[in-house]
C-alpha atoms as a PDB file:
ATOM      1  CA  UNK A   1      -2.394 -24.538  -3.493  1.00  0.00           C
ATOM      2  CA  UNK A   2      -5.398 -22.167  -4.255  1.00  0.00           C
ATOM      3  CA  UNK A   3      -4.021 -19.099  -3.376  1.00  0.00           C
ATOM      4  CA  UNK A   4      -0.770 -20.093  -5.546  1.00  0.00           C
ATOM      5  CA  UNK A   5      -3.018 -20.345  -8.398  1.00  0.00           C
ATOM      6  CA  UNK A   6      -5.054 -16.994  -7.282  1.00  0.00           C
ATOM      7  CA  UNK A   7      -1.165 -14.990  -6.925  1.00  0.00           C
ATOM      8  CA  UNK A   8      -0.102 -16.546 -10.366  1.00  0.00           C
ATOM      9  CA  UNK A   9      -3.272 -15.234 -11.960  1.00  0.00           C
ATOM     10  CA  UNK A  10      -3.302 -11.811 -10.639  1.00  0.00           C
ATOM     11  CA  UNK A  11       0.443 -11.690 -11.918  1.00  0.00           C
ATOM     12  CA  UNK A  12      -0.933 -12.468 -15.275  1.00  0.00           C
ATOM     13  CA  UNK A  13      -3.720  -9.678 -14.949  1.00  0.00           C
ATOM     14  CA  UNK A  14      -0.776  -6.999 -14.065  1.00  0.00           C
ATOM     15  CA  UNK A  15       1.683  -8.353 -16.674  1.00  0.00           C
ATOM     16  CA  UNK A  16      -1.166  -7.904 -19.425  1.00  0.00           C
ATOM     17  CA  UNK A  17      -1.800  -4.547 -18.359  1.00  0.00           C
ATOM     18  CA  UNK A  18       1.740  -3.492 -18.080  1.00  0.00           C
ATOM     19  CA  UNK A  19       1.980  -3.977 -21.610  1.00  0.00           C
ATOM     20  CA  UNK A  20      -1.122  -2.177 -22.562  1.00  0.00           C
ATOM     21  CA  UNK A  21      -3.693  -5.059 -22.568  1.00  0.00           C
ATOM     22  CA  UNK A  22      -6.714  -3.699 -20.921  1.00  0.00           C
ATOM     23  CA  UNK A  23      -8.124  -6.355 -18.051  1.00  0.00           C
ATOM     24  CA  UNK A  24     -11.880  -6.601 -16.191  1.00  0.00           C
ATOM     25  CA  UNK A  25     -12.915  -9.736 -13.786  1.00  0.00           C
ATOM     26  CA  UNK A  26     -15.118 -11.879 -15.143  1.00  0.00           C
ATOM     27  CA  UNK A  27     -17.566 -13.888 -13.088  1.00  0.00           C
ATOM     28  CA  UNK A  28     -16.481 -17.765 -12.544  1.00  0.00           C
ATOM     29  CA  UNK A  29     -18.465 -21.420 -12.296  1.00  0.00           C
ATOM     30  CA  UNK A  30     -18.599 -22.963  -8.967  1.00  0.00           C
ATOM     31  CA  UNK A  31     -19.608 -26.505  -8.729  1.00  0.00           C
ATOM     32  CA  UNK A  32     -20.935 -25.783 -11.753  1.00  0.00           C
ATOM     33  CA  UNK A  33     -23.149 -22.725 -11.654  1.00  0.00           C
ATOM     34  CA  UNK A  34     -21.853 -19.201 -12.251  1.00  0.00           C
ATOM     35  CA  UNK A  35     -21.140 -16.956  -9.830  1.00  0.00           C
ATOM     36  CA  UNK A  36     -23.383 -14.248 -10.646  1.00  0.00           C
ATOM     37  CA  UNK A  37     -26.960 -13.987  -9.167  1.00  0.00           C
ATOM     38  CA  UNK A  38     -28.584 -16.056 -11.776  1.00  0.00           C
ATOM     39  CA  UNK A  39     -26.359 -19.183 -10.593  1.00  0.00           C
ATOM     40  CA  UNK A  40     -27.132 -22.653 -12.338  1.00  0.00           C
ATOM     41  CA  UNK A  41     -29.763 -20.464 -14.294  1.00  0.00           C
ATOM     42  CA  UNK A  42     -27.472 -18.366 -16.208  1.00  0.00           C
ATOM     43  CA  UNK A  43     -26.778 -18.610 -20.345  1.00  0.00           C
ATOM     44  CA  UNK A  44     -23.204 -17.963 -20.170  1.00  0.00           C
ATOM     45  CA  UNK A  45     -21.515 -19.279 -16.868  1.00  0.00           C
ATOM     46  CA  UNK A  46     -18.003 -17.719 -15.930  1.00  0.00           C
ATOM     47  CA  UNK A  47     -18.338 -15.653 -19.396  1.00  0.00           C
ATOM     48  CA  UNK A  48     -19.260 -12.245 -18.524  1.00  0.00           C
ATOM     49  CA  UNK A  49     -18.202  -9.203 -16.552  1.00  0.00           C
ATOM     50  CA  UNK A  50     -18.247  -8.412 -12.629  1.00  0.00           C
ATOM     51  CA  UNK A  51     -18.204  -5.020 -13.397  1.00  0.00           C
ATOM     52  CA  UNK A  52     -21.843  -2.576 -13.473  1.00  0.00           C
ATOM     53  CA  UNK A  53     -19.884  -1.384 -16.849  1.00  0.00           C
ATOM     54  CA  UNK A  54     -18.709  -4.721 -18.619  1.00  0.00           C
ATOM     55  CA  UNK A  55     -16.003  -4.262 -21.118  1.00  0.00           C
ATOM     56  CA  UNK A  56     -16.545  -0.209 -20.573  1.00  0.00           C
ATOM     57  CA  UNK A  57     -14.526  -0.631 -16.968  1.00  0.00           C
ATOM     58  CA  UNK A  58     -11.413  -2.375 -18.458  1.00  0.00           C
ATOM     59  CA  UNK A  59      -8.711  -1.032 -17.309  1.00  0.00           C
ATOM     60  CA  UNK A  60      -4.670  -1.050 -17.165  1.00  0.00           C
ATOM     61  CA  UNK A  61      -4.283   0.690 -14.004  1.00  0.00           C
ATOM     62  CA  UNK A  62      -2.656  -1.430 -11.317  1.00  0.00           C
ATOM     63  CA  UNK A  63      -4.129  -0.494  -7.738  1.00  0.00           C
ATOM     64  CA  UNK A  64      -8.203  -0.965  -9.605  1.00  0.00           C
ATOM     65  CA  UNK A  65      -7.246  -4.381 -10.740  1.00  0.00           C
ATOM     66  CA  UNK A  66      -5.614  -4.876  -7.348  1.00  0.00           C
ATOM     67  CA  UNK A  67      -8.590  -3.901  -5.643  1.00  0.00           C
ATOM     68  CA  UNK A  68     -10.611  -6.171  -7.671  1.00  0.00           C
ATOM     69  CA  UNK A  69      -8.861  -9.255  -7.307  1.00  0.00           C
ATOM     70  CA  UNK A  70      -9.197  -8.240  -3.199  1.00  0.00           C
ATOM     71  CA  UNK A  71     -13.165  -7.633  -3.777  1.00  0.00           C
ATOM     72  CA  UNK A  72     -13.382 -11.087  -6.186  1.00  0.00           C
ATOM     73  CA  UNK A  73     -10.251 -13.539  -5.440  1.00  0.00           C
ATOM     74  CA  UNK A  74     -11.997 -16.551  -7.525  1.00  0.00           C
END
């Protein structure tokens, strides 16, 4: 059922971008912590870029958000 969920959202990701919209992966909460470094200690769980860049590395091009839903499929 995950990986349902994981194919429906990268669909989203490509649909946005196909019409312009400019998409970057954003870090996510597991049980509860983020998933960055600073884990149950960070100020803004699942609400902040993957990306060394932030919003700078938004893109629309297909095979980088490809790539990042292969590097980060949560």
């Amino acid at each position: 059922m995950i990986a349902v969920f994981r194919v429906g959202v990268l669909d989203a990701a490509l649909a946005y971008a196909h019409r312009g919209l400019r998409v970057l992966p954003l870090h996510g909460v597991r049980d509860g912590a983020c998933t960055c470094p600073r884990g149950a200690d960070c100020g803004s769980p699942g609400k902040h870029p993957r990306t060394r860049h932030g919003v700078k590395d938004a893109t629309t091009e297909e095979a980088i958000i490809r790539a990042w839903f292969a590097r980060w499929p949560d």
